[in-house]
C-alpha atoms as a PDB file:
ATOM      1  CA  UNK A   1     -61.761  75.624 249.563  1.00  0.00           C
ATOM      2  CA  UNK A   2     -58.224  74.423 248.818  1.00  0.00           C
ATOM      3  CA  UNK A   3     -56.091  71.895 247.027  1.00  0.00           C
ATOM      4  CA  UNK A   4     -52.924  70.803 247.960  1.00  0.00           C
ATOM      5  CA  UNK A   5     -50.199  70.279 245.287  1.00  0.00           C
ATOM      6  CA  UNK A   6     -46.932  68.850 245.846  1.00  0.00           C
ATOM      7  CA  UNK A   7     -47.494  69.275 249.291  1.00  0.00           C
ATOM      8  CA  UNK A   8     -48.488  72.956 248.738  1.00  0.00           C
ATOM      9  CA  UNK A   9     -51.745  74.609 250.046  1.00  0.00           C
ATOM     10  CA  UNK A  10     -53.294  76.306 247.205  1.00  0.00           C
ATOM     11  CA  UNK A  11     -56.377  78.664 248.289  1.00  0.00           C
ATOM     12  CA  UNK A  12     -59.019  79.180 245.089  1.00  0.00           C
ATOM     13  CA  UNK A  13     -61.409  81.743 245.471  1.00  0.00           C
ATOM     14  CA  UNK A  14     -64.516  82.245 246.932  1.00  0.00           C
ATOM     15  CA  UNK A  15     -67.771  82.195 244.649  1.00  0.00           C
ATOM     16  CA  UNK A  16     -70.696  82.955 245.539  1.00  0.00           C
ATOM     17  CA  UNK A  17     -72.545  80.440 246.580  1.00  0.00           C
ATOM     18  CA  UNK A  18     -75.387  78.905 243.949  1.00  0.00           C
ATOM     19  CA  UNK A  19     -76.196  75.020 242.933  1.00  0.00           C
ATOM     20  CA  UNK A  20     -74.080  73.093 240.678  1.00  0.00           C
ATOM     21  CA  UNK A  21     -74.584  73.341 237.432  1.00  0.00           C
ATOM     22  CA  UNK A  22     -74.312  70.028 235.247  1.00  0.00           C
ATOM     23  CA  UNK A  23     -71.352  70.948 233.773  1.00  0.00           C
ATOM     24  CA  UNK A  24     -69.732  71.556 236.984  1.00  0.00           C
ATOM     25  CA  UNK A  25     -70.639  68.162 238.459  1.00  0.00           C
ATOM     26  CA  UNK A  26     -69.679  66.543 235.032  1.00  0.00           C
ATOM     27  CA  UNK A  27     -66.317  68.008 235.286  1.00  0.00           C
ATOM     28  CA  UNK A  28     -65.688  66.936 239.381  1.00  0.00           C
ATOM     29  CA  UNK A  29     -67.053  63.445 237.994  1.00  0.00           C
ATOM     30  CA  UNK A  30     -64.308  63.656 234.881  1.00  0.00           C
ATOM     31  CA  UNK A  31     -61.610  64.546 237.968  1.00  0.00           C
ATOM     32  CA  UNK A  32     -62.431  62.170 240.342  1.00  0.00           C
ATOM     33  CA  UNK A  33     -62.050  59.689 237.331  1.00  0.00           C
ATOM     34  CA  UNK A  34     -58.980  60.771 236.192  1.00  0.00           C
ATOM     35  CA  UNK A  35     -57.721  60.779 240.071  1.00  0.00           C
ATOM     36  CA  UNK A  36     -58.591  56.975 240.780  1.00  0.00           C
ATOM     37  CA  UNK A  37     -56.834  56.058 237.546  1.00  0.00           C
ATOM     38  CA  UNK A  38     -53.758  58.387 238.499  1.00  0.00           C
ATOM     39  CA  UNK A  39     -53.463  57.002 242.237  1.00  0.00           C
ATOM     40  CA  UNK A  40     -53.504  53.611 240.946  1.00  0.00           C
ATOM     41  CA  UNK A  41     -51.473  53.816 238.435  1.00  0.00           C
ATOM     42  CA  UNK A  42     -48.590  55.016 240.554  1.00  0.00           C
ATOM     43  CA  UNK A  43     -48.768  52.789 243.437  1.00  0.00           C
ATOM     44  CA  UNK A  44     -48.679  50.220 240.784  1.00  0.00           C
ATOM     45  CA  UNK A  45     -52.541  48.459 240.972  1.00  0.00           C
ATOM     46  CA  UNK A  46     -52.497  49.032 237.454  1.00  0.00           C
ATOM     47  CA  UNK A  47     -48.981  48.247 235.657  1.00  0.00           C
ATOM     48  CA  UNK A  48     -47.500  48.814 232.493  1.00  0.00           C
ATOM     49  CA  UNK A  49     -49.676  47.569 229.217  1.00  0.00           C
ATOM     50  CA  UNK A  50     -52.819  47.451 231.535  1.00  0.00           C
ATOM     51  CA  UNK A  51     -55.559  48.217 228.631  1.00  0.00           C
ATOM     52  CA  UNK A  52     -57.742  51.241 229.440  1.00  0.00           C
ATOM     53  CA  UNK A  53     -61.056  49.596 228.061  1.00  0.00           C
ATOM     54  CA  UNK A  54     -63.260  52.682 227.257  1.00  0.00           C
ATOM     55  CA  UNK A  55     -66.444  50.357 227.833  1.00  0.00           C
ATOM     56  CA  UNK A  56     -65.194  49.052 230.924  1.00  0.00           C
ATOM     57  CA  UNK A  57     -64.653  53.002 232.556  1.00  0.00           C
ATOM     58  CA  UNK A  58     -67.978  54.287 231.572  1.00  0.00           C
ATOM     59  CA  UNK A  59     -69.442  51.343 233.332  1.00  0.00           C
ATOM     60  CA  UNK A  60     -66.797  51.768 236.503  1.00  0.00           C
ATOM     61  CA  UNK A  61     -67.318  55.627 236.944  1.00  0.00           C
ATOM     62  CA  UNK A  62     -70.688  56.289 235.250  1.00  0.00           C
ATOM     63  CA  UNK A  63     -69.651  58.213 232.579  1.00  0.00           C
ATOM     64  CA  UNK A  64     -70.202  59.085 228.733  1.00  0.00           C
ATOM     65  CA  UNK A  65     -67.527  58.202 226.328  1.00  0.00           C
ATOM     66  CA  UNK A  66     -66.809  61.439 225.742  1.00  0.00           C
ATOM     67  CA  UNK A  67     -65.954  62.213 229.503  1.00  0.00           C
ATOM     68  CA  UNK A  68     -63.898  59.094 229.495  1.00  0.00           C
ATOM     69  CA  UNK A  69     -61.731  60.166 226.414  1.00  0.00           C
ATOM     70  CA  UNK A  70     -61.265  63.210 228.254  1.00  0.00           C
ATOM     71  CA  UNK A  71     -59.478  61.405 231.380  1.00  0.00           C
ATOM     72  CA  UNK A  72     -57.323  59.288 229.280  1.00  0.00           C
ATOM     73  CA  UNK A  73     -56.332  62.655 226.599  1.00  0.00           C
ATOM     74  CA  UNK A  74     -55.168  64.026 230.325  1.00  0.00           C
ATOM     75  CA  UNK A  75     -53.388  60.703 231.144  1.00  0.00           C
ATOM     76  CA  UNK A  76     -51.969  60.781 227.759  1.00  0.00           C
ATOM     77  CA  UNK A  77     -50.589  63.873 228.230  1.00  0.00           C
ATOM     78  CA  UNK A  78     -48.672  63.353 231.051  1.00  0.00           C
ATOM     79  CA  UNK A  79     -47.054  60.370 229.083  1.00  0.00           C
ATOM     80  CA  UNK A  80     -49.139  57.803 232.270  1.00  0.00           C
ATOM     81  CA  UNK A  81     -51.025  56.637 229.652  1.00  0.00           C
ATOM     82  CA  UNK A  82     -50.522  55.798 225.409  1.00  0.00           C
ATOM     83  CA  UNK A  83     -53.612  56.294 223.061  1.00  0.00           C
ATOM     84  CA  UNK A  84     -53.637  53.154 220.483  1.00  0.00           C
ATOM     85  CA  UNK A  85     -55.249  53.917 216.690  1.00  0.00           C
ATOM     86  CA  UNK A  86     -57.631  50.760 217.268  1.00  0.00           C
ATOM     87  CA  UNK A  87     -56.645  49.560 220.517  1.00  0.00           C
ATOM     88  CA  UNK A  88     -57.930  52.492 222.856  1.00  0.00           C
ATOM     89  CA  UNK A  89     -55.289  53.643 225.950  1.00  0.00           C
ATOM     90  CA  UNK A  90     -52.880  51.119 227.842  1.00  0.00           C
ATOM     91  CA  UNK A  91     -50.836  52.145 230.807  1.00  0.00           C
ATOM     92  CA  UNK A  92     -47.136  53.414 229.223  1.00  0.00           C
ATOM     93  CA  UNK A  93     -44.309  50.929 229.519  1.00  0.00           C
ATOM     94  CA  UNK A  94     -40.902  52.904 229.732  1.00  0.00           C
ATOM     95  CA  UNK A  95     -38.355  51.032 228.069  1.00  0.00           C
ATOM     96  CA  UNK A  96     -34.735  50.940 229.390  1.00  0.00           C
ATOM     97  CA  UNK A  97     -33.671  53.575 227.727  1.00  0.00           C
ATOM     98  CA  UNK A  98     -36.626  55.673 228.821  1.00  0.00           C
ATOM     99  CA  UNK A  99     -35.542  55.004 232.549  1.00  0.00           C
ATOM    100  CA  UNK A 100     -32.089  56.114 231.871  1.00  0.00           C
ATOM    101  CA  UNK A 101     -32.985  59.239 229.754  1.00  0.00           C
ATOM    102  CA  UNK A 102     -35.701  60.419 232.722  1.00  0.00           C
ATOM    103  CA  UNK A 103     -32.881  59.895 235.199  1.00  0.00           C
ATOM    104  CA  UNK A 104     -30.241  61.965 233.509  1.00  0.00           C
ATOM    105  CA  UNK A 105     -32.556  64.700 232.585  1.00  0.00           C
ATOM    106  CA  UNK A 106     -33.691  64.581 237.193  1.00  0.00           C
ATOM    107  CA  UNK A 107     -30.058  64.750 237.498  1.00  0.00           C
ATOM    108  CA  UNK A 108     -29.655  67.982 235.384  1.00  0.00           C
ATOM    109  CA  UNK A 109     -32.940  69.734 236.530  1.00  0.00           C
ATOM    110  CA  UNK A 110     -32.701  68.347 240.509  1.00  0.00           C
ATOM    111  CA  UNK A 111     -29.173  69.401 240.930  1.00  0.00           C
ATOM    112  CA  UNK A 112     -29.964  72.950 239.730  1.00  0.00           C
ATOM    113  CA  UNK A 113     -33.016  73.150 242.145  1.00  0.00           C
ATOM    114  CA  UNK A 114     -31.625  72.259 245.094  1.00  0.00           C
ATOM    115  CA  UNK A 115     -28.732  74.912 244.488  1.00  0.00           C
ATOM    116  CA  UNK A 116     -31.633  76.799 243.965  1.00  0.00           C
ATOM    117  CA  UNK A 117     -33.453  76.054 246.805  1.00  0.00           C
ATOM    118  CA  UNK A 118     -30.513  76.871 249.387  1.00  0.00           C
ATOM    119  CA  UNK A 119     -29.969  80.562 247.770  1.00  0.00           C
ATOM    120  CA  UNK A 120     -33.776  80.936 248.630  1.00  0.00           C
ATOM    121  CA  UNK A 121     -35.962  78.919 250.846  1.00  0.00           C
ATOM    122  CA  UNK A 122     -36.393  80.960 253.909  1.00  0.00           C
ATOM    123  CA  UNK A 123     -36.769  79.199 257.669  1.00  0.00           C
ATOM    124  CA  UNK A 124     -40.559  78.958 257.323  1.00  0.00           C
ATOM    125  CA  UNK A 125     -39.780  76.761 254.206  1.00  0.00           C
ATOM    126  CA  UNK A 126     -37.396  74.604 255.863  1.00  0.00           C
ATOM    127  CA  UNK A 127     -40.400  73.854 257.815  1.00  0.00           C
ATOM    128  CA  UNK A 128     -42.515  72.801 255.354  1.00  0.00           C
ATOM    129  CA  UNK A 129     -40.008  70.268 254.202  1.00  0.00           C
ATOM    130  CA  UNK A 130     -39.159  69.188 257.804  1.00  0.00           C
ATOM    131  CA  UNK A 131     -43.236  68.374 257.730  1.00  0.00           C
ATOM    132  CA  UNK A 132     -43.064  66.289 254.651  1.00  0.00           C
ATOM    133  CA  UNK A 133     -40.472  64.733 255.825  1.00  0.00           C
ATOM    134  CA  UNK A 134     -42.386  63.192 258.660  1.00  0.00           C
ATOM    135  CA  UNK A 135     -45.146  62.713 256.824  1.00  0.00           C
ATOM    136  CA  UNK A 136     -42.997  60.628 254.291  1.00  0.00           C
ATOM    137  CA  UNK A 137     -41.460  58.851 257.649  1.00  0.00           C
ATOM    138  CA  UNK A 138     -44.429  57.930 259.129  1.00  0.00           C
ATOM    139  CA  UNK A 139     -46.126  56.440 256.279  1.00  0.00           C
ATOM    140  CA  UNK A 140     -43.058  53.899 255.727  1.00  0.00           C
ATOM    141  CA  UNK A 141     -43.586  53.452 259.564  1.00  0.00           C
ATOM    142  CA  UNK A 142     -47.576  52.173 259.083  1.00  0.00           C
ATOM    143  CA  UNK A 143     -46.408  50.627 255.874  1.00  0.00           C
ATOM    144  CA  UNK A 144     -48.550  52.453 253.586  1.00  0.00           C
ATOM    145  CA  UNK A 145     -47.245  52.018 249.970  1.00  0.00           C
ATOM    146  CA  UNK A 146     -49.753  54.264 248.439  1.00  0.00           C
ATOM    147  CA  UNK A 147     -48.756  57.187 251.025  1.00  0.00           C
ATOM    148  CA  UNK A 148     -44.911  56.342 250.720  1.00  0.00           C
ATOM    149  CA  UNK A 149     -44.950  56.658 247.161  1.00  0.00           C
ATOM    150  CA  UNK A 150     -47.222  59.265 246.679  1.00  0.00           C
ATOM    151  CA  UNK A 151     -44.814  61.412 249.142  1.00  0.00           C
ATOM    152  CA  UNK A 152     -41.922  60.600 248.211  1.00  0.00           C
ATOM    153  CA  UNK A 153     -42.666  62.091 244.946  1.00  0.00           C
ATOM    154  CA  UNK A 154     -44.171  65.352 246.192  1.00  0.00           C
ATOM    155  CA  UNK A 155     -40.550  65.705 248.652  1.00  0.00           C
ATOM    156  CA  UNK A 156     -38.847  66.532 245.498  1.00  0.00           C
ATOM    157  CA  UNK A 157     -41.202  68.576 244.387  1.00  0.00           C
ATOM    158  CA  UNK A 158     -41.815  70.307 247.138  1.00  0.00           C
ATOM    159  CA  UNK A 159     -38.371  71.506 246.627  1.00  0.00           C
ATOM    160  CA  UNK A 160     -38.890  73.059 243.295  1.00  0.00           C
ATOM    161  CA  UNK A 161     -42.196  74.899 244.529  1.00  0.00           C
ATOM    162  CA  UNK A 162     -40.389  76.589 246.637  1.00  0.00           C
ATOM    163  CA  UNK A 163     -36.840  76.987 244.630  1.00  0.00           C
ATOM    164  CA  UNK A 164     -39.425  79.374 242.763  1.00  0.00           C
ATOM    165  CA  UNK A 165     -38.952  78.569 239.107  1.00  0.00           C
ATOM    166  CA  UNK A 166     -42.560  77.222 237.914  1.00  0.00           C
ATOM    167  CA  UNK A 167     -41.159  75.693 234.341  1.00  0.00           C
ATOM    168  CA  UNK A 168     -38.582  73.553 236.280  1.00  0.00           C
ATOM    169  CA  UNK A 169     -41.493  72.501 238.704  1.00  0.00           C
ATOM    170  CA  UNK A 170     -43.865  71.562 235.872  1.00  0.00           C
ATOM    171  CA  UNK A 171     -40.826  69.216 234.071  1.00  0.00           C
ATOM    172  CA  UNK A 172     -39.929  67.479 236.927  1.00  0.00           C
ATOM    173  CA  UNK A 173     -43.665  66.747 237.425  1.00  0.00           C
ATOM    174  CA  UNK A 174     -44.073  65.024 234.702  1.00  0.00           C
ATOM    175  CA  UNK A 175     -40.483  63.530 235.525  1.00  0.00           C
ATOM    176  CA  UNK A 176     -41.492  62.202 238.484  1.00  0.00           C
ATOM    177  CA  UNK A 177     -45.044  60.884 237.440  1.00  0.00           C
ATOM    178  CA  UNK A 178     -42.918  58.912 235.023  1.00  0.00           C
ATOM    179  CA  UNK A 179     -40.562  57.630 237.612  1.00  0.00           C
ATOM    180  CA  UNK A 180     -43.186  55.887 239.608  1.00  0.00           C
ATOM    181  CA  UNK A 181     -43.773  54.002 236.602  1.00  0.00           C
ATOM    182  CA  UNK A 182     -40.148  53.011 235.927  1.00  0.00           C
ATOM    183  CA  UNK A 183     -39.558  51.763 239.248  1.00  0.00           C
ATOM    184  CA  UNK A 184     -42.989  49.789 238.756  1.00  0.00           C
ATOM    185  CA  UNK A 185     -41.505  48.050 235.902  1.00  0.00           C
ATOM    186  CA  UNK A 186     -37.862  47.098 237.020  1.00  0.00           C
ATOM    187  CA  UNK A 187     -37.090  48.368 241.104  1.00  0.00           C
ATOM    188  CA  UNK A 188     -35.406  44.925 242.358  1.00  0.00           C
ATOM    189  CA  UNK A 189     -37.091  42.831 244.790  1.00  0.00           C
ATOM    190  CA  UNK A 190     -36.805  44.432 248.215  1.00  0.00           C
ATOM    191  CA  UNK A 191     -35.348  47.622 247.074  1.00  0.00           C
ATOM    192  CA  UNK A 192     -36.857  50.889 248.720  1.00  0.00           C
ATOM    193  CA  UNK A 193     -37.615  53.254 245.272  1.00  0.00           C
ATOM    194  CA  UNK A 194     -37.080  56.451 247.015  1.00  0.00           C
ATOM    195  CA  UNK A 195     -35.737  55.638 251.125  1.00  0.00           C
ATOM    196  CA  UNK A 196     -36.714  58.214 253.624  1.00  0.00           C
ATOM    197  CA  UNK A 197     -33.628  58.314 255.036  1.00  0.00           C
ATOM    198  CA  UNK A 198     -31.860  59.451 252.125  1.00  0.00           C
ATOM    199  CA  UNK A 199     -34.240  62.296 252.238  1.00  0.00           C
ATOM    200  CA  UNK A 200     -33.134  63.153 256.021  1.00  0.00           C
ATOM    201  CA  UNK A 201     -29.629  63.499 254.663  1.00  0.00           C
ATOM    202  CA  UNK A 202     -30.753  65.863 252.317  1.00  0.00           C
ATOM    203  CA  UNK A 203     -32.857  67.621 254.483  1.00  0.00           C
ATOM    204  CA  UNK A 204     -29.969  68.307 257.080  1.00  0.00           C
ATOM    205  CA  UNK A 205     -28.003  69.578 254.340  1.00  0.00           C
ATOM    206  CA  UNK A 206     -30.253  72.317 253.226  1.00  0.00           C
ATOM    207  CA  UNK A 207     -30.991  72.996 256.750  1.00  0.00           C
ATOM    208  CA  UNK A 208     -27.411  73.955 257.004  1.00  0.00           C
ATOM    209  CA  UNK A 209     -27.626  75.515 253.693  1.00  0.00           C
ATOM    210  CA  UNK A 210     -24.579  73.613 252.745  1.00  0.00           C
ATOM    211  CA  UNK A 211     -23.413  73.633 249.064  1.00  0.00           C
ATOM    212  CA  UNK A 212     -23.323  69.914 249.461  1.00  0.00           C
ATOM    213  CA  UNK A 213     -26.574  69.724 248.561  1.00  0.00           C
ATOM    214  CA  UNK A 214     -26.505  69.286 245.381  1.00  0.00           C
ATOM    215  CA  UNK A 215     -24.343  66.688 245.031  1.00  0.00           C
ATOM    216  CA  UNK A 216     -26.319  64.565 248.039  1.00  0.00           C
ATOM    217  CA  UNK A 217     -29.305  65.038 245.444  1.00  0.00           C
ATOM    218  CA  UNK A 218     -27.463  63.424 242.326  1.00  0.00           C
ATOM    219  CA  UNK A 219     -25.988  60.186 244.738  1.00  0.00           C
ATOM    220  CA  UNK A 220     -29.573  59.594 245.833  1.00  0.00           C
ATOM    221  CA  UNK A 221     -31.021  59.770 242.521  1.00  0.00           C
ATOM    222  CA  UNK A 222     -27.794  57.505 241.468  1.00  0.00           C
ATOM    223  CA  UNK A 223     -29.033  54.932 244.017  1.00  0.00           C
ATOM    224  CA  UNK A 224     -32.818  54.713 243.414  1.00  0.00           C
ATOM    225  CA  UNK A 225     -31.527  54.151 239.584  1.00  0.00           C
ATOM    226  CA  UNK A 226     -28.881  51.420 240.369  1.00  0.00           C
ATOM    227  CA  UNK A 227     -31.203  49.586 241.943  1.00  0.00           C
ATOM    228  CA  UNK A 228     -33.417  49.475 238.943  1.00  0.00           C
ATOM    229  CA  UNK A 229     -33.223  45.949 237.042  1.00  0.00           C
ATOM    230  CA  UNK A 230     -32.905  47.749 233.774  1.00  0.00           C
ATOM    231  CA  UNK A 231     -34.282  43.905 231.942  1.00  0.00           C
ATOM    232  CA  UNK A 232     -37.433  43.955 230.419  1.00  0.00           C
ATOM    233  CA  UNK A 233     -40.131  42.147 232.087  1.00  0.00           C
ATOM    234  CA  UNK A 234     -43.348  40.467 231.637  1.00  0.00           C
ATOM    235  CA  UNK A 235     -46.490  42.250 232.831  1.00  0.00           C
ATOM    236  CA  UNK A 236     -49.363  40.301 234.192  1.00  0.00           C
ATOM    237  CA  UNK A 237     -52.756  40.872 233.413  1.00  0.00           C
ATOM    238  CA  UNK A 238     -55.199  42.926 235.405  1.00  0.00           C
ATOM    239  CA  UNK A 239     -59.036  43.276 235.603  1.00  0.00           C
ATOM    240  CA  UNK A 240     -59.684  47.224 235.747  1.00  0.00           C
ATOM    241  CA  UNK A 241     -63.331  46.301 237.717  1.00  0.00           C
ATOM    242  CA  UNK A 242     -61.408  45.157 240.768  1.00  0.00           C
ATOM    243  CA  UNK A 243     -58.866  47.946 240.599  1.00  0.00           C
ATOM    244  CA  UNK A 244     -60.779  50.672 239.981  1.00  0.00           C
ATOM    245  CA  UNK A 245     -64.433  50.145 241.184  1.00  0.00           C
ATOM    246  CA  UNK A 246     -65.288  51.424 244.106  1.00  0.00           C
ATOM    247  CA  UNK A 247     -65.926  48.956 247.577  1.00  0.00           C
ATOM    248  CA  UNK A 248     -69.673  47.737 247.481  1.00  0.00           C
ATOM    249  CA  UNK A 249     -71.244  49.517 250.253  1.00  0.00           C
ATOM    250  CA  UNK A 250     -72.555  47.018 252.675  1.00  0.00           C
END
């Protein structure tokens, strides 16, 4: 069995093979969960001040309050989601000055990995990029937000799996996960959050292992911030049953 992380293929080891205990199930139940409220929060289904009603997520993923407090604790802790004394979770809204302060501190870890990354990644993991490259390229080919975004974030941290420093990689997940929402809240209208072919540029600059890199990473993340609307906006309401339950099976 494996899981794939940042476009990584992680192998976990074989057990033995006996039925699934409650707790086990519990737990996949407590994942898939926290998954569906992940995925949508990123490609934006659920936007900024969205309130997490506890009530409302037992009913939508048959679970115990306890199970659902421990989805949004993991939410909360990657800063997707704020616990309120007395008004339960809401989706985070960055403020301006969170956008600018999560774009400076990319620019000071992305920089580094990509000179990183050209001191180290061998042919094989040129490949790997090359692949989710295409894989980023064809899903802004079929149009597929949820795919484009979802990529586009794991491109970048592809490159800091393999750069090899597991600290960096961990901050600029949580960087990233936190950029999705910022461009939810203020990308202009029409305005590509991360463009593919920005990415090819980059990608035929570490292919040549040029010491260009670097500075190619800091004037794309430069661009996907200037074309932030850095004004606060209003955010619409949003029932969490049509977001998050799953299709009624005909």
């Amino acid at each position: 069995m494996s899981a794939e992380i940042a476009g990584v293929t992680l192998r976990r080891p074989t057990r033995s093979k006996r039925p699934p205990t409650a707790d086990v199930t519990a737990e996949s139940d407590v994942d898939q969960a926290y998954e569906r409220i992940c995925e949508a929060i990123m490609d934006h289904s659920l936007p900024p001040e969205t309130r997490l009603v506890e009530t409302k997520l037992c009913e939508i993923f048959s679970l115990g309050r306890t199970r659902v407090r421990q989805v949004l604790q993991r939410l909360a802790n990657e800063r997707l989601v704020t616990l309120m004394p007395n008004r339960g979770a809401v989706v985070c809204k960055p403020t301006t000055q969170d956008a600018l302060d999560v774009f400076e501190a990319r620019r000071l870890l992305e920089a580094g990995i990509v000179a990183k990354f050209v001191e180290v990644a061998t042919d094989a993991d040129i490949q790997r990029v090359r692949a989710m490259l295409e894989a980023e390229q064809d899903a802004w080919l079929r149009r597929d937000r949820r795919a484009m975004i979802r990529l586009s974030g794991e491109f970048h941290l592809l490159l800091a799996e393999i750069a090899g420093n597991h600290t960096l990689l961990e901050l600029l997940r949580e960087l990233v996960s936190r950029s999705s929402l910022i461009v939810a809240v203020y990308q202009a209208s029409g305005a590509s959050s991360c463009p593919p072919d920005e990415h090819e540029t980059l990608y035929q600059a570490l292919l040549a292992r040029s010491a260009k890199a670097p500075k190619l990473m800091l004037e794309h993340l430069d661009h996907v911030l200037g074309d932030l609307q850095l004004e606060e906006p209003e955010t619409p309401g949003v029932d969490l049953y049509s977001v998050l339950a799953p299709p009624a099976r005909v």
